[in-house]
Protein backbone atom coordinates (compact mmCIF):
# COMPACT_ATOMS: atom_id res chain seq x y z
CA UNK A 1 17.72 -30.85 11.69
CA UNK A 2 15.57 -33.79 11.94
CA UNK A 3 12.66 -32.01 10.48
CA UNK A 4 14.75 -30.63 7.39
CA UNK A 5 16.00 -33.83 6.56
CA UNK A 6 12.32 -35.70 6.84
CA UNK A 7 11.43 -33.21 4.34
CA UNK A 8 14.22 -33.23 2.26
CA UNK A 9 13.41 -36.89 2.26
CA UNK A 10 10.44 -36.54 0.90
CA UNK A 11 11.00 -34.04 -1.74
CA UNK A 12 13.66 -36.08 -3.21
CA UNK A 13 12.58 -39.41 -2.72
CA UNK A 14 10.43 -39.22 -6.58
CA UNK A 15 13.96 -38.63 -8.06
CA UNK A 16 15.31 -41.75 -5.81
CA UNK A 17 17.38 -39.90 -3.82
CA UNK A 18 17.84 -41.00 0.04
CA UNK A 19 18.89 -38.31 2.82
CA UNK A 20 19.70 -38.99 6.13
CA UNK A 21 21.02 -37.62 8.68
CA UNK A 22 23.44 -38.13 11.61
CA UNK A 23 22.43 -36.55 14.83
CA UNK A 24 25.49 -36.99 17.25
CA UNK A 25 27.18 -33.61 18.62
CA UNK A 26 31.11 -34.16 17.95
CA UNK A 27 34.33 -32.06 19.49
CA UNK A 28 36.06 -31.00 16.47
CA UNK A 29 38.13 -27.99 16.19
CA UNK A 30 35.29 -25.74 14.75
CA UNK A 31 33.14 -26.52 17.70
CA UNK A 32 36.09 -26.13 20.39
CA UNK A 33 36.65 -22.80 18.59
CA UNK A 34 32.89 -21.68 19.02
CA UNK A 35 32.80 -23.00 22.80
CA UNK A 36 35.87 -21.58 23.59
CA UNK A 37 34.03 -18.35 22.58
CA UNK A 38 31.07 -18.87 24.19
CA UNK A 39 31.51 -20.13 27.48
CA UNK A 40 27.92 -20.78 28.48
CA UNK A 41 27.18 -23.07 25.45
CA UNK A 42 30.14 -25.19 26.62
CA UNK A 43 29.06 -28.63 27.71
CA UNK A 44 28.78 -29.20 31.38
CA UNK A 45 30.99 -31.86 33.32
CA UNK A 46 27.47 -33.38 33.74
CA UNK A 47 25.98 -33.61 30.37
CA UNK A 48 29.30 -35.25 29.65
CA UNK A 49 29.36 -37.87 32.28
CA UNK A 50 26.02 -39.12 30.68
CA UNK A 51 27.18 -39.76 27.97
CA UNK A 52 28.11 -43.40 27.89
CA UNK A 53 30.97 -43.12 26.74
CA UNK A 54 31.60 -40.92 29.32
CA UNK A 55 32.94 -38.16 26.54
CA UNK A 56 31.75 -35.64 23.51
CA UNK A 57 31.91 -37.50 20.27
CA UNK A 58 34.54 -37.54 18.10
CA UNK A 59 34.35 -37.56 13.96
CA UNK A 60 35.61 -40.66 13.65
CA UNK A 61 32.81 -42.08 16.09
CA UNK A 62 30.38 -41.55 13.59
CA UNK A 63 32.86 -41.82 9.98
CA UNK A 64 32.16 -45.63 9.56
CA UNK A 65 27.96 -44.81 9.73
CA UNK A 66 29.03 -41.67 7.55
CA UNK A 67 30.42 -43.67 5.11
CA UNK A 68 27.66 -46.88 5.36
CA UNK A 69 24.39 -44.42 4.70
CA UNK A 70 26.41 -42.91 1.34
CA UNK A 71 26.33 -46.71 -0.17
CA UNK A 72 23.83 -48.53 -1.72
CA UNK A 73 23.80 -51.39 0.34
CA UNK A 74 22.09 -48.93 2.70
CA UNK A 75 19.18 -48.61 0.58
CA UNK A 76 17.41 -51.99 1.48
């Protein structure tokens, strides 16, 4: 992911377009879904814990960042 969006970067940045990317794992309902199917890929008790906020992230962890890299002011 972060190699797709460094070149993505750089393909578009001629045509001033920015790309970023947000790297953060977050418990939605698709990925319950697909852990739920797949036991093993399921996040252990311990990867958890380290977390610091002691939990998977959630979409709205990450909206507000979401919503700051789509605006200009990002740009500088």
């Amino acid at each position: 992911m972060i190699l797709l969006t460094k070149c993505m970067a750089l393909t578009t940045q001629p045509k001033n377009i920015r790309v970023n990317a947000i790297a953060r794992f977050c418990e939605t309902e698709l990925t319950r879904m697909s852990m739920s199917k797949a036991p093993d890929r399921r996040p252990s008790q311990r990867a958890i814990a380290v977390h610091p906020m002691g939990r998977l992230g959630r979409p709205e962890d990450v909206a507000g960042l979401a919503v700051y890299l789509a605006r200009d002011e990002s740009s500088g």
